[in-house]
C-alpha atoms as a PDB file:
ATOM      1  CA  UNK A   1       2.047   5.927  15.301  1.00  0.00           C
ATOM      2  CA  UNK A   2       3.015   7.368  11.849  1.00  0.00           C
ATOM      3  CA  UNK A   3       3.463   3.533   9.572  1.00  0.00           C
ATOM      4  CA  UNK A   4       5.248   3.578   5.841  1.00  0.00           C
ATOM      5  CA  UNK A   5       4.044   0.431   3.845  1.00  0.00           C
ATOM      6  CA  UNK A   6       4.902  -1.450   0.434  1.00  0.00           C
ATOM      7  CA  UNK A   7       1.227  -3.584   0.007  1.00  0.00           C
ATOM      8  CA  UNK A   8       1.055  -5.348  -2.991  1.00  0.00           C
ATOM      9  CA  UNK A   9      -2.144  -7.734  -3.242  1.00  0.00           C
ATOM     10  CA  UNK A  10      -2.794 -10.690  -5.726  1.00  0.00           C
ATOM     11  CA  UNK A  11      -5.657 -12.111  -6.274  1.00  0.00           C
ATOM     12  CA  UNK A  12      -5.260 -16.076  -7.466  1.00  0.00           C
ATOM     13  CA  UNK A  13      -7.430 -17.767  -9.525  1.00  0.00           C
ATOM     14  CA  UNK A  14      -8.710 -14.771 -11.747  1.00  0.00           C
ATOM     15  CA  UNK A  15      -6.718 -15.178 -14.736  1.00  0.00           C
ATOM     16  CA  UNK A  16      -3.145 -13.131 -15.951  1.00  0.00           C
ATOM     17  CA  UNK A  17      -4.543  -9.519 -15.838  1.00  0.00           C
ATOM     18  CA  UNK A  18      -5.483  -8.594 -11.596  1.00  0.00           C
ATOM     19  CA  UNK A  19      -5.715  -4.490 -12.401  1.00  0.00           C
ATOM     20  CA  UNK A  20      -9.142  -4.406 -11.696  1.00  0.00           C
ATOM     21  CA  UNK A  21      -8.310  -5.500  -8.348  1.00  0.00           C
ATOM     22  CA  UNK A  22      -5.632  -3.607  -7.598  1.00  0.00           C
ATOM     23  CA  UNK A  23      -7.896  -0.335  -8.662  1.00  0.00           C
ATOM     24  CA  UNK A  24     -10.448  -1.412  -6.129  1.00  0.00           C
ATOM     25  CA  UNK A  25      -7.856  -1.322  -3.852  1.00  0.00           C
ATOM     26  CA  UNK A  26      -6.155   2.328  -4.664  1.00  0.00           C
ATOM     27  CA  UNK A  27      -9.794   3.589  -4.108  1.00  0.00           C
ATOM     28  CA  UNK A  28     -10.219   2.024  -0.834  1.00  0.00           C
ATOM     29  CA  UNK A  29      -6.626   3.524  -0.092  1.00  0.00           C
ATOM     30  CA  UNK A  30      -7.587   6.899  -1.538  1.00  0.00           C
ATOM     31  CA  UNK A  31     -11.201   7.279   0.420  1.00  0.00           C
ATOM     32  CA  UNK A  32      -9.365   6.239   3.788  1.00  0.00           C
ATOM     33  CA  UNK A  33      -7.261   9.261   3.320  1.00  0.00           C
ATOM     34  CA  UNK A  34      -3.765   7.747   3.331  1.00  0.00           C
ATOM     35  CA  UNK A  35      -0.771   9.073   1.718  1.00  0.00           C
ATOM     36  CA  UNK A  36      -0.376   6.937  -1.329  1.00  0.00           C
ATOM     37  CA  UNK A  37       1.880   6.313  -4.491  1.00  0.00           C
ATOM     38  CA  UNK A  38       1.018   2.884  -6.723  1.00  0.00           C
ATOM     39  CA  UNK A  39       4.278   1.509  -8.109  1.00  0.00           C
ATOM     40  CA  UNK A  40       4.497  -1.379 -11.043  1.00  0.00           C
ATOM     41  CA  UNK A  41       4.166  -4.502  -8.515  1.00  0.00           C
ATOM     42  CA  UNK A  42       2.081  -2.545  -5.109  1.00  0.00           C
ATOM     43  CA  UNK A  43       1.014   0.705  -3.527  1.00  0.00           C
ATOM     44  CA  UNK A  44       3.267   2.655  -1.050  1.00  0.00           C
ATOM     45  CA  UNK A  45       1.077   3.561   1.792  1.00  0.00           C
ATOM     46  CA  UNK A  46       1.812   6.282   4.238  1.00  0.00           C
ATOM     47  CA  UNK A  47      -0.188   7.527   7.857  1.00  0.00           C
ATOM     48  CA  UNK A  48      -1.345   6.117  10.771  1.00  0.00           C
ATOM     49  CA  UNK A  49      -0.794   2.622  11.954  1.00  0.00           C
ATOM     50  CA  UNK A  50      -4.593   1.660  12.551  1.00  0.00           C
ATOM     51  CA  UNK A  51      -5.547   3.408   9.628  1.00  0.00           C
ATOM     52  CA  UNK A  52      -2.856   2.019   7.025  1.00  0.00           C
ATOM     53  CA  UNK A  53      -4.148  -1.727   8.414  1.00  0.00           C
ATOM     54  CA  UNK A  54      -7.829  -1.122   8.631  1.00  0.00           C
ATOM     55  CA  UNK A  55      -7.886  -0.069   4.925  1.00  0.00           C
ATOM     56  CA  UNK A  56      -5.523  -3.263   3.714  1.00  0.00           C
ATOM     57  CA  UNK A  57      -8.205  -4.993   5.637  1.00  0.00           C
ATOM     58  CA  UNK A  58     -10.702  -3.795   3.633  1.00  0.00           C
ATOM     59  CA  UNK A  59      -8.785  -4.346   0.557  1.00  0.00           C
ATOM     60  CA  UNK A  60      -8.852  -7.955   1.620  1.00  0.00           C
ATOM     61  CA  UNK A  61     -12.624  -8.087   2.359  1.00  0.00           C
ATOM     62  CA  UNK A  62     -13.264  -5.931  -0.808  1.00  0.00           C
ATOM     63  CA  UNK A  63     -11.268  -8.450  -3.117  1.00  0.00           C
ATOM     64  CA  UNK A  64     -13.086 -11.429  -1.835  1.00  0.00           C
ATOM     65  CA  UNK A  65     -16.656  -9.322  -2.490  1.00  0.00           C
ATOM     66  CA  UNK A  66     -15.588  -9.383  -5.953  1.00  0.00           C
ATOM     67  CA  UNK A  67     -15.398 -13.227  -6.051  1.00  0.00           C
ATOM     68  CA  UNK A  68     -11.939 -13.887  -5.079  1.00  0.00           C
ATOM     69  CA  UNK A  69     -11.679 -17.322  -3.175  1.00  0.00           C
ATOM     70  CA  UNK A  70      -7.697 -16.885  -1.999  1.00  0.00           C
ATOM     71  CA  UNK A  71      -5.521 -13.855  -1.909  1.00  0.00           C
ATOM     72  CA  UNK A  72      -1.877 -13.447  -1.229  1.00  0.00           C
ATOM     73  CA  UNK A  73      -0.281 -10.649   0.281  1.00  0.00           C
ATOM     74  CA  UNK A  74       3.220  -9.207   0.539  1.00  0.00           C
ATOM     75  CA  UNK A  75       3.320  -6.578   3.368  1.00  0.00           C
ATOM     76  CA  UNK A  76       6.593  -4.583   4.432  1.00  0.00           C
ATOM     77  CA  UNK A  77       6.462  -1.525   6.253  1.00  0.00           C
ATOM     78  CA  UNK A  78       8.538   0.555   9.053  1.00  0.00           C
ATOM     79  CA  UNK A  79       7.985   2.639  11.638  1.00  0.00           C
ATOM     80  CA  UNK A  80      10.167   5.558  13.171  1.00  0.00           C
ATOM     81  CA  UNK A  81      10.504   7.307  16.822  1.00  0.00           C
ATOM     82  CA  UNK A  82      13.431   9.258  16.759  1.00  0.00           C
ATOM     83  CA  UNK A  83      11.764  11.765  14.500  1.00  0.00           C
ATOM     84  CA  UNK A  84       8.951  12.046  11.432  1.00  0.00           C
ATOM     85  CA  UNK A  85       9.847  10.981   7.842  1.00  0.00           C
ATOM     86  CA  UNK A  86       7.430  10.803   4.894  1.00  0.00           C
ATOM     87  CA  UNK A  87       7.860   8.721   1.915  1.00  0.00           C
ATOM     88  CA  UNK A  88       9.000  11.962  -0.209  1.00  0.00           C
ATOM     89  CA  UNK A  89      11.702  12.320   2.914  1.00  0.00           C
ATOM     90  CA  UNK A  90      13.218   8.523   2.072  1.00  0.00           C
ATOM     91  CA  UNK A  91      13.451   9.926  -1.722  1.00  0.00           C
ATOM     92  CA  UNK A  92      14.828  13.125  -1.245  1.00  0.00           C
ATOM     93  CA  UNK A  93      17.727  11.567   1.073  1.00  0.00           C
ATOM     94  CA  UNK A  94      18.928   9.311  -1.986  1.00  0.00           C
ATOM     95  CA  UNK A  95      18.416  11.779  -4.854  1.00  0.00           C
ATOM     96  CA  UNK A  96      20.503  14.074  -2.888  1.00  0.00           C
ATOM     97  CA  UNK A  97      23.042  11.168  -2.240  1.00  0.00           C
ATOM     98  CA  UNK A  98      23.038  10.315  -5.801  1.00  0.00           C
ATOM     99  CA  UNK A  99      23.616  14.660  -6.270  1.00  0.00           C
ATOM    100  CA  UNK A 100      20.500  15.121  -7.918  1.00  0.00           C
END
């Protein structure tokens, strides 16, 4: 099953700046092969369900390699059956809504 997800990690305890995490994390993203865009607070993911979870997984596991001792996670993401819709789908429905 085809999964869209907004992931955005956050490491605590490492001080104001996290990037370094979250680029650990868009390369873990990138080598599983998923369909990704990183926004200003997370990562759009797009593919399939086991994959899209097996690589935040590894994000998770990754993160804690690093020396993280707690992470915190916001995770919302949808799923379809009446038909196929990519994330550039969602976006081209508004921009053509807003008549753009």
């Amino acid at each position: 099953m085809k999964v869209i997800a907004d992931f955005c990690i956050v490491p605590l305890s490492v001080g104001v700046s996290v990037s370094k995490y979250v680029a650990e994390c868009e390369k873990i993203l990138t080598a599983a092969g998923l369909n990704i865009k990183l926004h200003s607070f997370g990562t759009d993911i797009e593919g399939e369900w086991d994959a899209v979870f097996d690589a935040i997984r590894t994000c998770h596991e990754r993160v804690h390699e690093m020396g993280v001792p707690r992470i915190t996670s916001t995770l919302r993401f949808g799923t379809r059956t009446d038909r196929e819709q990519t994330m550039q789908d969602k976006l081209d429905s508004v921009k053509t809504k807003l008549g753009g």
